[in-house]
N, C-alpha and C. Protein backbone atom coordinates (compact mmCIF):
# COMPACT_ATOMS: atom_id res chain seq x y z
N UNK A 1 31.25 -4.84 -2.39
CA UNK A 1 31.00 -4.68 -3.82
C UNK A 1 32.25 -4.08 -4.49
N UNK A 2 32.66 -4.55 -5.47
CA UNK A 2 33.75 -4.11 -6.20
C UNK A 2 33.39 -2.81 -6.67
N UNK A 3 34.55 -2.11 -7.01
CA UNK A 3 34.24 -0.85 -7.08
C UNK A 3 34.97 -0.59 -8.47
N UNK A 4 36.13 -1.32 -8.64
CA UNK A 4 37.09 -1.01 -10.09
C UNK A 4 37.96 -1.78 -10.18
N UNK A 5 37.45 -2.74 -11.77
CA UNK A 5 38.30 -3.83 -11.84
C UNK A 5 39.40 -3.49 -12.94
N UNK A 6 40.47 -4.02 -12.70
CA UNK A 6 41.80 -4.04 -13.82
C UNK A 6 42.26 -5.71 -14.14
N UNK A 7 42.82 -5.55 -15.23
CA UNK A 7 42.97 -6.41 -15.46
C UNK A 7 44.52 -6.49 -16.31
N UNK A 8 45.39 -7.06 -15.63
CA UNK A 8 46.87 -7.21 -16.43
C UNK A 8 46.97 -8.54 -17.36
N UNK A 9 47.35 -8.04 -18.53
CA UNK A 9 47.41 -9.23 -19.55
C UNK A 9 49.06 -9.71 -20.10
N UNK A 10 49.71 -10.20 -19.73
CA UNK A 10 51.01 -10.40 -20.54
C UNK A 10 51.13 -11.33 -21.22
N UNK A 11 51.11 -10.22 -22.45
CA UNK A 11 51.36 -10.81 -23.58
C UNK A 11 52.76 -10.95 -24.01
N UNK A 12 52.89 -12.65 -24.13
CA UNK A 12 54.48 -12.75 -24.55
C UNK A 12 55.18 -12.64 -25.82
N UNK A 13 53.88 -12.75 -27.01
CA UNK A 13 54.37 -12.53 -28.20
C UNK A 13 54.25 -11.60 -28.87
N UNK A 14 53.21 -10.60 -28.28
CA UNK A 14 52.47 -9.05 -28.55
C UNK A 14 53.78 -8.14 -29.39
N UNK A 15 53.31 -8.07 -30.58
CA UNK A 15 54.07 -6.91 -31.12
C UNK A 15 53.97 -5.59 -30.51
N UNK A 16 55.39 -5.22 -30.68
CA UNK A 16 55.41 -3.72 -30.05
C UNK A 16 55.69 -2.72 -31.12
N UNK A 17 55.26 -3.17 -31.61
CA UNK A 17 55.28 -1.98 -33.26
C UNK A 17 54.21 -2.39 -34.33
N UNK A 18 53.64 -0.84 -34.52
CA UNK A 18 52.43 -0.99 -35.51
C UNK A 18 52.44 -1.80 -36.82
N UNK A 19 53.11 -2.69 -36.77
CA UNK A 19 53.27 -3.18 -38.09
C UNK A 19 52.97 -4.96 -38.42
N UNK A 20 51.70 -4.77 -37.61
CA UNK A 20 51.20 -6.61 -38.15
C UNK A 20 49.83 -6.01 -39.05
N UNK A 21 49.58 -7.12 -39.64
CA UNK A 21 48.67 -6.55 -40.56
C UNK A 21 46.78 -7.19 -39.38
N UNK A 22 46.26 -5.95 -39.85
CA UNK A 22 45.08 -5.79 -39.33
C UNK A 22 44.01 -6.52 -39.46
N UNK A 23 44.10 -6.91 -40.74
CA UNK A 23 42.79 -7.94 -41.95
C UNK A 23 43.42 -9.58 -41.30
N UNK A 24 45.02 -9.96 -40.60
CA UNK A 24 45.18 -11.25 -40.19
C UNK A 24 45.81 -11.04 -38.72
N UNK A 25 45.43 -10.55 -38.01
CA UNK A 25 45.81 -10.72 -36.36
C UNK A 25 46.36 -12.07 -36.01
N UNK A 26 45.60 -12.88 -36.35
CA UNK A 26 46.38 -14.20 -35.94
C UNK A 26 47.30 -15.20 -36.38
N UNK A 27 48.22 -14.42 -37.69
CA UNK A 27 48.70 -15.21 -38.75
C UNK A 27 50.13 -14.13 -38.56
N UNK A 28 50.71 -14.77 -37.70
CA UNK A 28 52.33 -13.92 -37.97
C UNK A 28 52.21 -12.70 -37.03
N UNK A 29 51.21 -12.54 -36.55
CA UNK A 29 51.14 -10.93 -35.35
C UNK A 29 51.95 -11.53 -33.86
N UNK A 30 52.56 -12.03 -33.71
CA UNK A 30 52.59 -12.14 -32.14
C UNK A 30 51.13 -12.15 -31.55
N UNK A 31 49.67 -13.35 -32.27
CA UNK A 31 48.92 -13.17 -31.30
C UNK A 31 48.09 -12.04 -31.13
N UNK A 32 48.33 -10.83 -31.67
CA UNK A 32 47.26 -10.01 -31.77
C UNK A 32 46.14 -9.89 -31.81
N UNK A 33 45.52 -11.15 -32.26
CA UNK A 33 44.14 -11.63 -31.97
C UNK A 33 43.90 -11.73 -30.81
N UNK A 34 44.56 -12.38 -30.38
CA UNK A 34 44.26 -13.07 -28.64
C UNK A 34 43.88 -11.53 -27.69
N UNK A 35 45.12 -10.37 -27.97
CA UNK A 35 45.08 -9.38 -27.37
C UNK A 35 44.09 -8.26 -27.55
N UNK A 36 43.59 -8.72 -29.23
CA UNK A 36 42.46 -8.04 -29.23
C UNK A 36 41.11 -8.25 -28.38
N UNK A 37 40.93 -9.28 -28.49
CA UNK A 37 39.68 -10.35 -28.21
C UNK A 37 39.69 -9.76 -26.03
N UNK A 38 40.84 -9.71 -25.68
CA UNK A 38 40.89 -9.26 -24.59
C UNK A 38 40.51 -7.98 -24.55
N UNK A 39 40.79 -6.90 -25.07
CA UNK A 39 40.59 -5.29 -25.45
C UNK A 39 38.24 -5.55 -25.19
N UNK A 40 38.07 -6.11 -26.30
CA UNK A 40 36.53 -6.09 -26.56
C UNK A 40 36.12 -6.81 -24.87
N UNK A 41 36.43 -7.74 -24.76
CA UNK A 41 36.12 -8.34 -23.49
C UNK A 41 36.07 -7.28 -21.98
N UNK A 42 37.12 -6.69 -22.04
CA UNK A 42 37.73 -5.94 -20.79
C UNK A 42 36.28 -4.39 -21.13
N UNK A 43 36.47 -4.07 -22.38
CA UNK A 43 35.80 -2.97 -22.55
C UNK A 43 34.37 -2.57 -22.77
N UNK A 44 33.46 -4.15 -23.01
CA UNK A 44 32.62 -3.94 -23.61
C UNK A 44 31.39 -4.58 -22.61
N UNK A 45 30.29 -4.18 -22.16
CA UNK A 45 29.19 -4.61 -21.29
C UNK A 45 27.81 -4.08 -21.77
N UNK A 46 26.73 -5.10 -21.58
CA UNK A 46 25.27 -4.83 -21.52
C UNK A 46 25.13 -3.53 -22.31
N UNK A 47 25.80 -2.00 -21.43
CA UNK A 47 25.16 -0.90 -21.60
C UNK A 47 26.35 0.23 -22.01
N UNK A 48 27.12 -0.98 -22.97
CA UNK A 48 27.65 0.40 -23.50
C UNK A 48 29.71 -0.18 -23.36
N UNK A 49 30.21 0.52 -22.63
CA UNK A 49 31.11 0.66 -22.07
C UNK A 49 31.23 0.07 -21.13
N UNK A 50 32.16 -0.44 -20.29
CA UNK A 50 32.45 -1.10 -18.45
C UNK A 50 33.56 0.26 -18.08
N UNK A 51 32.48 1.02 -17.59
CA UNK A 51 33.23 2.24 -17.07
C UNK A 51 33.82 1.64 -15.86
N UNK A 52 33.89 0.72 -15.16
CA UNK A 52 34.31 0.25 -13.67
C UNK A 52 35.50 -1.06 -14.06
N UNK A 53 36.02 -1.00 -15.54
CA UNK A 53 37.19 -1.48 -15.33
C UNK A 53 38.40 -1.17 -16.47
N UNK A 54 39.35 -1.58 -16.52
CA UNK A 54 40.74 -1.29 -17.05
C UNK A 54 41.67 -2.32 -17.34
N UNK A 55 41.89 -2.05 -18.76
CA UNK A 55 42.77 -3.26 -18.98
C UNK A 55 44.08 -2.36 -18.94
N UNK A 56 45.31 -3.19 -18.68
CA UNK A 56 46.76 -3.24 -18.98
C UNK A 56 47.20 -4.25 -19.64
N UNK A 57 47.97 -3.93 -20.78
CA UNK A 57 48.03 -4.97 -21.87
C UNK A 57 50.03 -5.08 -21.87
N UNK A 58 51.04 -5.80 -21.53
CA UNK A 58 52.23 -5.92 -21.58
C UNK A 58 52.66 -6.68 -22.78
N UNK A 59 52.94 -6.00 -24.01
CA UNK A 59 53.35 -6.46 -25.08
C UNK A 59 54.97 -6.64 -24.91
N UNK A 60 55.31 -8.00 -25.24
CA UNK A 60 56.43 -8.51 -24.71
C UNK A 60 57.16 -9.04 -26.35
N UNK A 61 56.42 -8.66 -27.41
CA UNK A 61 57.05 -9.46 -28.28
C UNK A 61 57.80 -8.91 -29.24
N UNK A 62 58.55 -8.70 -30.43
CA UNK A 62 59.48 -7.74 -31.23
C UNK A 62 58.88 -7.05 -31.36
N UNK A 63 59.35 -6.05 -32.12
CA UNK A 63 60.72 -5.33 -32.57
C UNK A 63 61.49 -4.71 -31.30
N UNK A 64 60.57 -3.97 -30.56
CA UNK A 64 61.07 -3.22 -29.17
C UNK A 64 60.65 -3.49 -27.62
N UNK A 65 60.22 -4.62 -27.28
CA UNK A 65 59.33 -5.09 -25.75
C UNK A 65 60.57 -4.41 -24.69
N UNK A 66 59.79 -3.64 -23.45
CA UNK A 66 58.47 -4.06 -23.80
C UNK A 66 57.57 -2.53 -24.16
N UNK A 67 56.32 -2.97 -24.19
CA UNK A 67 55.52 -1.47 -24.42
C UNK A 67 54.02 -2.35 -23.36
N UNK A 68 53.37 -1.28 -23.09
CA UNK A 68 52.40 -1.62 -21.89
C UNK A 68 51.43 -0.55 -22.50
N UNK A 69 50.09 -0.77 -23.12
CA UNK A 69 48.84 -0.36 -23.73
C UNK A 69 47.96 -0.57 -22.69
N UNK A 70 47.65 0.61 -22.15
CA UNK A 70 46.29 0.85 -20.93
C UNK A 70 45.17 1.25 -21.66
N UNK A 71 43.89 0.54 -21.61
CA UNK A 71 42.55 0.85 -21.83
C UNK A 71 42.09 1.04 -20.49
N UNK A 72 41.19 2.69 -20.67
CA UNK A 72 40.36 2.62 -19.08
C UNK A 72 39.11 2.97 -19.71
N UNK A 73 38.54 2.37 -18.77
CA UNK A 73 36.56 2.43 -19.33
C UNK A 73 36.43 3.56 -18.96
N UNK A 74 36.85 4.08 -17.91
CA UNK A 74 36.28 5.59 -17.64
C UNK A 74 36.40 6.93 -18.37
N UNK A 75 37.10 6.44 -19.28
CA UNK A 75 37.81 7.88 -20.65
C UNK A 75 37.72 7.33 -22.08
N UNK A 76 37.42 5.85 -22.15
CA UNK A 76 37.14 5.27 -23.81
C UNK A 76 35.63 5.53 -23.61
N UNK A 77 35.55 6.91 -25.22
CA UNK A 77 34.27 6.94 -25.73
C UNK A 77 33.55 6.28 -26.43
N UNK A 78 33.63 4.78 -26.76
CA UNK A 78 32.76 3.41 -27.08
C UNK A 78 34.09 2.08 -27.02
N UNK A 79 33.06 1.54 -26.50
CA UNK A 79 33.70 -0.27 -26.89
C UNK A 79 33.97 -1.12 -28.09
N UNK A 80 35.38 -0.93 -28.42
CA UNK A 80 35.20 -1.88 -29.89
C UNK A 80 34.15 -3.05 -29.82
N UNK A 81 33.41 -2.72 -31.04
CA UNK A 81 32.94 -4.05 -31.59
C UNK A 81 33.61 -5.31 -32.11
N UNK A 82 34.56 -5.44 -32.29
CA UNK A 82 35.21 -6.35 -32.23
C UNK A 82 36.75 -6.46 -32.60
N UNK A 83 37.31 -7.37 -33.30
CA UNK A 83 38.72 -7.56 -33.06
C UNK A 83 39.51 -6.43 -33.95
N UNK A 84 39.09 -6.16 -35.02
CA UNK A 84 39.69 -5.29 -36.19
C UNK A 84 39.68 -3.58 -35.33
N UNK A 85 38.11 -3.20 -34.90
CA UNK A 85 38.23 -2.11 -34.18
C UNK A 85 39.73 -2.01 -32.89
N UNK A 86 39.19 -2.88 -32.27
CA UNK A 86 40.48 -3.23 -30.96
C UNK A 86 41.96 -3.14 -31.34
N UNK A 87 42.28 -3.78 -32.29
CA UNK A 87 43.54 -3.59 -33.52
C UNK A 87 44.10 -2.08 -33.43
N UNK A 88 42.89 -1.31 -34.32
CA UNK A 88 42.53 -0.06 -34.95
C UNK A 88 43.29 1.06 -33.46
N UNK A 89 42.93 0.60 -32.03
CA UNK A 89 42.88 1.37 -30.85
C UNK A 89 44.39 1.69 -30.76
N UNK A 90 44.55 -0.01 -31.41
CA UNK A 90 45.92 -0.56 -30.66
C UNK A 90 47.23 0.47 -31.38
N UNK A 91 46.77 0.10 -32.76
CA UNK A 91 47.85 1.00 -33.39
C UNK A 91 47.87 1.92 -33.42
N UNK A 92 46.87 2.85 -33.01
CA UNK A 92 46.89 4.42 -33.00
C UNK A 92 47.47 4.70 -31.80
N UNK A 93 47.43 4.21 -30.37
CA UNK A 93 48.15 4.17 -29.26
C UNK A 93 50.00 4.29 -29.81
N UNK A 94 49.98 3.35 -30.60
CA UNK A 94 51.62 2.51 -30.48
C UNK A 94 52.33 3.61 -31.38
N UNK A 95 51.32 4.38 -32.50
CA UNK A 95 51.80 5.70 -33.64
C UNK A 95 51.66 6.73 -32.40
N UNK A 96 51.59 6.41 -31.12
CA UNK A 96 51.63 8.23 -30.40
C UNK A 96 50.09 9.20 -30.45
N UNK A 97 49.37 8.46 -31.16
CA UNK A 97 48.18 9.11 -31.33
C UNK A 97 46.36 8.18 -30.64
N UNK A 98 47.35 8.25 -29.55
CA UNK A 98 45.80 7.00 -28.64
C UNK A 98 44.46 7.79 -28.78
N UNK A 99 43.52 7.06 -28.87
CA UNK A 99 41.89 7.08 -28.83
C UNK A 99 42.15 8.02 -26.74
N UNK A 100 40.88 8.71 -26.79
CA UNK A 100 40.82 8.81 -25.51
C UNK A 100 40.74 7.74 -24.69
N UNK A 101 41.04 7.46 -23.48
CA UNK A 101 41.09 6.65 -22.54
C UNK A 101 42.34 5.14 -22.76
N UNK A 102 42.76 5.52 -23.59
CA UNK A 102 43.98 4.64 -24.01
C UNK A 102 45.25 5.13 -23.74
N UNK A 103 46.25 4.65 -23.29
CA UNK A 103 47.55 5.14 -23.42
C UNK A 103 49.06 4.44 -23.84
N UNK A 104 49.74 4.82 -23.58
CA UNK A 104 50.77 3.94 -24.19
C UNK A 104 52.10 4.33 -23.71
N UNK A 105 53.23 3.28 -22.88
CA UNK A 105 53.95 3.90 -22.36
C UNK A 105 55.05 2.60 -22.64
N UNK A 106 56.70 2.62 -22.15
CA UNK A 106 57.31 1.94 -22.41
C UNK A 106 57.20 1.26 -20.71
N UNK A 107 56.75 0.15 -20.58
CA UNK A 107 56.65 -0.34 -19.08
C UNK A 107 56.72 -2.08 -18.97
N UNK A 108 57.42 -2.50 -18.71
CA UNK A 108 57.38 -4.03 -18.27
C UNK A 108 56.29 -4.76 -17.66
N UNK A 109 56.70 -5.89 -17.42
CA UNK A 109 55.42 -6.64 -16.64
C UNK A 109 55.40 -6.18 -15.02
N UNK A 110 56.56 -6.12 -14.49
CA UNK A 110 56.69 -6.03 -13.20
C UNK A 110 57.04 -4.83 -12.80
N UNK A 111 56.90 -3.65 -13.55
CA UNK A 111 56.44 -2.65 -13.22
C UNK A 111 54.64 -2.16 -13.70
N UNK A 112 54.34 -2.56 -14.63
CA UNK A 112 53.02 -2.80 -14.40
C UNK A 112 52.54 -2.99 -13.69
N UNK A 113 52.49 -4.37 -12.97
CA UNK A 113 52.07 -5.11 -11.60
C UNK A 113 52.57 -4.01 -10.27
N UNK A 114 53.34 -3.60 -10.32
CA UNK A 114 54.03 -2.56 -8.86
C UNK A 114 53.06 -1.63 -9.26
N UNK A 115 53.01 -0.97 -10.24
CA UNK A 115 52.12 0.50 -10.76
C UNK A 115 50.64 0.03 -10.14
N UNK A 116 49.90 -0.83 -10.29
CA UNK A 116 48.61 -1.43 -9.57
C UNK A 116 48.83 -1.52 -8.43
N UNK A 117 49.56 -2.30 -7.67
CA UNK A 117 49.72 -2.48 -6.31
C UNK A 117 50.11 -1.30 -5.45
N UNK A 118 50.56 -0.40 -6.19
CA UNK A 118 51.21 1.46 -5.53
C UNK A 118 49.66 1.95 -5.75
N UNK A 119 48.70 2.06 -6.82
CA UNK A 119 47.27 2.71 -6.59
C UNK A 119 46.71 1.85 -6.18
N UNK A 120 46.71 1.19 -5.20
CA UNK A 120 45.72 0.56 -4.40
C UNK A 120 44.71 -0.68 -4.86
N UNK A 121 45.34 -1.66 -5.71
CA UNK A 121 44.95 -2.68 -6.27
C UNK A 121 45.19 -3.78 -5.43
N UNK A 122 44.57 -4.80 -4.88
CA UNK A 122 44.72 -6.08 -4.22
C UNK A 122 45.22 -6.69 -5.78
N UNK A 123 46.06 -7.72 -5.71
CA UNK A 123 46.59 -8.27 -7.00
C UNK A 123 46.32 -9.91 -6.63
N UNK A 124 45.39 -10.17 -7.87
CA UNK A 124 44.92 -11.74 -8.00
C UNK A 124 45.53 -12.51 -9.30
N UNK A 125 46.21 -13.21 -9.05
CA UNK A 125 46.83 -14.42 -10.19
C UNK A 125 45.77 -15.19 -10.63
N UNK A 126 45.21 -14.98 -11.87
CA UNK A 126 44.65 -16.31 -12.23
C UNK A 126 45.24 -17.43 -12.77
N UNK A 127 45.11 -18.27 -12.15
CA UNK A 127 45.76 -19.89 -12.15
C UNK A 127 44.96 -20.67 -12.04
N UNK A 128 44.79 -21.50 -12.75
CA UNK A 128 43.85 -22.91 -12.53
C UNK A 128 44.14 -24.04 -11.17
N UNK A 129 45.35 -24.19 -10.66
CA UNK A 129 45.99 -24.51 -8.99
C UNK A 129 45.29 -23.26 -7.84
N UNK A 130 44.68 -22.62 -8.26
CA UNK A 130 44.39 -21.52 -7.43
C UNK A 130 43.20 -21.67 -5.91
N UNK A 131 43.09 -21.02 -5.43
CA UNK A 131 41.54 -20.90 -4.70
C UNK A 131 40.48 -21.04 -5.76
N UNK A 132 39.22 -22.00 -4.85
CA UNK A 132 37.86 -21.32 -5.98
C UNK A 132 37.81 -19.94 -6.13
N UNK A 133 37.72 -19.42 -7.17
CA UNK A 133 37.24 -17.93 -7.30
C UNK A 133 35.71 -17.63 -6.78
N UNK A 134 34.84 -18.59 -6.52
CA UNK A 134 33.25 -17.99 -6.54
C UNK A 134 33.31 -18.00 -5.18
N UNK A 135 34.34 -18.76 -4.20
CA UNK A 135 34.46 -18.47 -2.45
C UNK A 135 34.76 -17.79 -2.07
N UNK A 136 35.58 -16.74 -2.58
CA UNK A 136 36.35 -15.91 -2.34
C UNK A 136 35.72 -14.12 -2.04
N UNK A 137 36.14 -13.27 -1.44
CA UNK A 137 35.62 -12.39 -1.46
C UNK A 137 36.68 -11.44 -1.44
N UNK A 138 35.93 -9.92 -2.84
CA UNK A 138 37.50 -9.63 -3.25
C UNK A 138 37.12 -7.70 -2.69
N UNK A 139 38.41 -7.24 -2.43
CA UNK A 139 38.97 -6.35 -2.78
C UNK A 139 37.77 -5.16 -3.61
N UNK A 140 37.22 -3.55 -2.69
CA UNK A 140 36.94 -2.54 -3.60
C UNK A 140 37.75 -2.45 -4.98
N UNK A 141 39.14 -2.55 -4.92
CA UNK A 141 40.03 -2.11 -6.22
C UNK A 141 40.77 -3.62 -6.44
N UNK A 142 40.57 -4.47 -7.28
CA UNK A 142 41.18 -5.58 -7.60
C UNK A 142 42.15 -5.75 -9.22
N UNK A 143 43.28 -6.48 -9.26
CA UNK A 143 43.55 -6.43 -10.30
C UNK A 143 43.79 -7.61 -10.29
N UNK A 144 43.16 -8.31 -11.54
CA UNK A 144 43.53 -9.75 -12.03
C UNK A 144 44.40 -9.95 -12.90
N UNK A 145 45.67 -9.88 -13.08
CA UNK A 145 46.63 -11.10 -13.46
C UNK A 145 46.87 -11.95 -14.47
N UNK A 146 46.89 -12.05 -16.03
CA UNK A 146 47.10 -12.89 -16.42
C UNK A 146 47.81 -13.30 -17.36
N UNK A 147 48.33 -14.45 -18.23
CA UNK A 147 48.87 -14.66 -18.91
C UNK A 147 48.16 -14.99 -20.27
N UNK A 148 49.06 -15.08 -21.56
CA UNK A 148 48.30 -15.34 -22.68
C UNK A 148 48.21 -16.99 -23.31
N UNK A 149 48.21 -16.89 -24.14
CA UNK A 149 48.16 -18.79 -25.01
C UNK A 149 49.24 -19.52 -24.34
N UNK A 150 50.64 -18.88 -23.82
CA UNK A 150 51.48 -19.61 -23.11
C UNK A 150 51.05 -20.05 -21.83
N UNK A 151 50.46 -19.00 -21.39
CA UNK A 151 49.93 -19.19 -19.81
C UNK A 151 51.64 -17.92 -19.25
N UNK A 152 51.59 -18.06 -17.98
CA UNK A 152 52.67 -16.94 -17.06
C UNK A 152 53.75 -17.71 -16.76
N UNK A 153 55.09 -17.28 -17.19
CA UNK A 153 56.49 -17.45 -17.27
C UNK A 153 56.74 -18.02 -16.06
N UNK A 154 57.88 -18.46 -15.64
CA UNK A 154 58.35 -18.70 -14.37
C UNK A 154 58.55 -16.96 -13.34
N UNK A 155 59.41 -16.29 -14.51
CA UNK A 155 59.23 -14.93 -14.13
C UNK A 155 58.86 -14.14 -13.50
N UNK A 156 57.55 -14.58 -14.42
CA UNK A 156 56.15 -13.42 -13.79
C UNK A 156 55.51 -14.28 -12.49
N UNK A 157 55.95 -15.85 -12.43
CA UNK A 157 55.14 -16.15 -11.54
C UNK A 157 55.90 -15.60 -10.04
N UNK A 158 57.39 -15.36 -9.97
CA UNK A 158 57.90 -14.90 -9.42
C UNK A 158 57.57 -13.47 -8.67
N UNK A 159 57.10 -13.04 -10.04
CA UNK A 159 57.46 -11.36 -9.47
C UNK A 159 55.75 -11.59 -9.11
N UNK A 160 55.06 -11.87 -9.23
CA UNK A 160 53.60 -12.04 -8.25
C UNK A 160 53.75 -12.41 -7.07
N UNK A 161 53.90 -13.74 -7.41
CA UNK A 161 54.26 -14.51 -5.61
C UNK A 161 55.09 -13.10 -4.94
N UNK A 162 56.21 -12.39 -5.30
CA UNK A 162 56.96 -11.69 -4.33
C UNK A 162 56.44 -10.41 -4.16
N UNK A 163 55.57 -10.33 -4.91
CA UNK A 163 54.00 -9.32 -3.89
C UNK A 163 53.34 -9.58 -3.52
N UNK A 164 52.46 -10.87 -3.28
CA UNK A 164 52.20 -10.72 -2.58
C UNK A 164 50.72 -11.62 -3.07
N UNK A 165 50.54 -11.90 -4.78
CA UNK A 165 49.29 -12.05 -5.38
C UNK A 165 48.55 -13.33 -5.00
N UNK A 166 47.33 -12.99 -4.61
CA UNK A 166 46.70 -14.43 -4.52
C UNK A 166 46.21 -15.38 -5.73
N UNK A 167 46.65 -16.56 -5.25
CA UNK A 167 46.39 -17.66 -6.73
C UNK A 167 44.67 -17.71 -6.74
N UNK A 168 43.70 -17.63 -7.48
CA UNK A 168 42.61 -17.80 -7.53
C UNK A 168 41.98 -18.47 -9.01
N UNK A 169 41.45 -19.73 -8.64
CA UNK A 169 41.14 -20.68 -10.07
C UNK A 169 39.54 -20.36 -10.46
N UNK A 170 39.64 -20.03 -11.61
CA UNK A 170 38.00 -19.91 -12.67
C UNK A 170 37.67 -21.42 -12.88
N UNK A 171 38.45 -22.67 -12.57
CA UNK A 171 38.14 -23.94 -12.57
C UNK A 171 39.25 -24.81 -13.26
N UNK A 172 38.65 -26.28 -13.15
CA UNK A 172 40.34 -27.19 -13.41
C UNK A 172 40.70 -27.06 -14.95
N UNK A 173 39.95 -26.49 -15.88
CA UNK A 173 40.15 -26.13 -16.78
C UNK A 173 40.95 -24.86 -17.88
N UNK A 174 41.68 -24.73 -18.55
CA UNK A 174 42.35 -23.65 -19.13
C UNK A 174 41.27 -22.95 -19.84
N UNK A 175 41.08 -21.40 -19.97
CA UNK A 175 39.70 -20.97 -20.53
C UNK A 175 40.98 -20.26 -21.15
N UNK A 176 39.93 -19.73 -22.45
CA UNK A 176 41.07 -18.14 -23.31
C UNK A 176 40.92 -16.90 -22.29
N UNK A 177 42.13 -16.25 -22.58
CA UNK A 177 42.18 -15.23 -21.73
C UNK A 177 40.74 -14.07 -21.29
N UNK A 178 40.13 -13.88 -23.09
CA UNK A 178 39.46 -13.15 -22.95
C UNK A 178 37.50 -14.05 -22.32
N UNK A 179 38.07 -15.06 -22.32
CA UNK A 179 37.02 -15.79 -21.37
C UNK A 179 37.23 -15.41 -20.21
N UNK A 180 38.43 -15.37 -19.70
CA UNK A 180 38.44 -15.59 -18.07
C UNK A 180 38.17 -13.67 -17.83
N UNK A 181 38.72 -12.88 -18.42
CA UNK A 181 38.12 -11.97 -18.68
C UNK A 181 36.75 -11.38 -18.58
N UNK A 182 35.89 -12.14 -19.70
CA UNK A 182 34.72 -12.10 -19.26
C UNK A 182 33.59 -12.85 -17.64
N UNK A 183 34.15 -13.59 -17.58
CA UNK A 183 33.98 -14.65 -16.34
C UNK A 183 34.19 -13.49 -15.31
N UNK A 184 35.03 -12.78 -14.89
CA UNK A 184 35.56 -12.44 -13.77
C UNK A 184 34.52 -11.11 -14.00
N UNK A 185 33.98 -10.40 -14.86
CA UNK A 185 33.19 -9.29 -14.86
C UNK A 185 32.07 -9.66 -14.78
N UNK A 186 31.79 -11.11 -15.20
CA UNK A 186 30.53 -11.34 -14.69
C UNK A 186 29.76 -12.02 -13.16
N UNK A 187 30.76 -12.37 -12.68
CA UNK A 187 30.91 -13.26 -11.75
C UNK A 187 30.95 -12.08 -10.17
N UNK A 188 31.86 -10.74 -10.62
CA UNK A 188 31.72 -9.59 -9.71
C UNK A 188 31.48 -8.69 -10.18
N UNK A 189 30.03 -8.56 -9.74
CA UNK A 189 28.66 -6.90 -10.20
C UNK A 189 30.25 -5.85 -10.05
């Protein structure tokens, strides 16, 4: 039984400065929508909170990339309701002033990914070329892997493969991030 899921998101167009507007996330933000929509997904379950998982969010896109926004269920005192709240988390993190259980640090993708794999994370790539995911049997501490509307760089596919990450497919199909997101929390109690 899984015990604590994470989830790495790299975002390639993710602003790294508080300054997209809030009322249009998806109109000129680097995508901020997308990253929100992941935030509510990663954070939000049945009963409240998903105290048993953690997002890492790698904002890769201007003014300053990169910056790396951690949500942990175990210290956020409610789950945005939706994309504007998630926004709201985002920029108070990025002004120095994070919500509890949020943080905010200057960190890359591939130190992200090392930072999981050093606390004891098995590291899973989601890829549609992958293993079935529903055959598979995972890891007490797992971290899933993923990319945004681009899908994962040559890069990043690099710096996975050279740890070690297993490819694992949600199906032959491309889902939105914060689908596969949800999929993977529902799929492992």
């Amino acid at each position: 039984m899984i015990l604590f899921r994470a989830f790495v998101l790299k975002a390639s167009e993710g602003r790294t400065a508080p300054d997209f507007p809030l009322k249009s996330l998806a109109g000129g933000s680097g995508r901020m929508d997308l990253v929100c929509r992941c935030i509510v997904s990663a954070l939000i379950s049945p009963r409240g909170v998903s105290r048993d998982c953690r997002l890492t969010v790698v904002l890769e896109g201007p003014p300053d990339p990169p910056l790396s926004i951690e949500f942990d269920g175990r210290g956020v005192e409610r789950a945005p309701e939706g994309e504007l709240e998630a926004a709201e988390m985002l920029v108070a993190a990025m002004r120095g002033n994070p919500p509890r259980g949020v943080s905010a640090r200057r960190e890359g993708f591939e130190d992200a990914v090392r930072r999981h794999a050093r606390e004891g994370f098995a590291l899973y790539y989601l890829h549609e070329g992958g293993e079935d995911f529903s055959r598979l049997g995972y890891a007490e501490k797992s971290a899933f892997v993923l990319g945004d509307q681009k899908g994962m760089d040559t890069r990043g596919e690099r710096v996975l493969d050279s740890m070690g990450a297993r490819r694992v497919s949600l199906g032959p199909h491309p889902y939105l991030a914060s689908h596969c997101i949800a999929i993977v929390k529902g799929m492992i109690p």
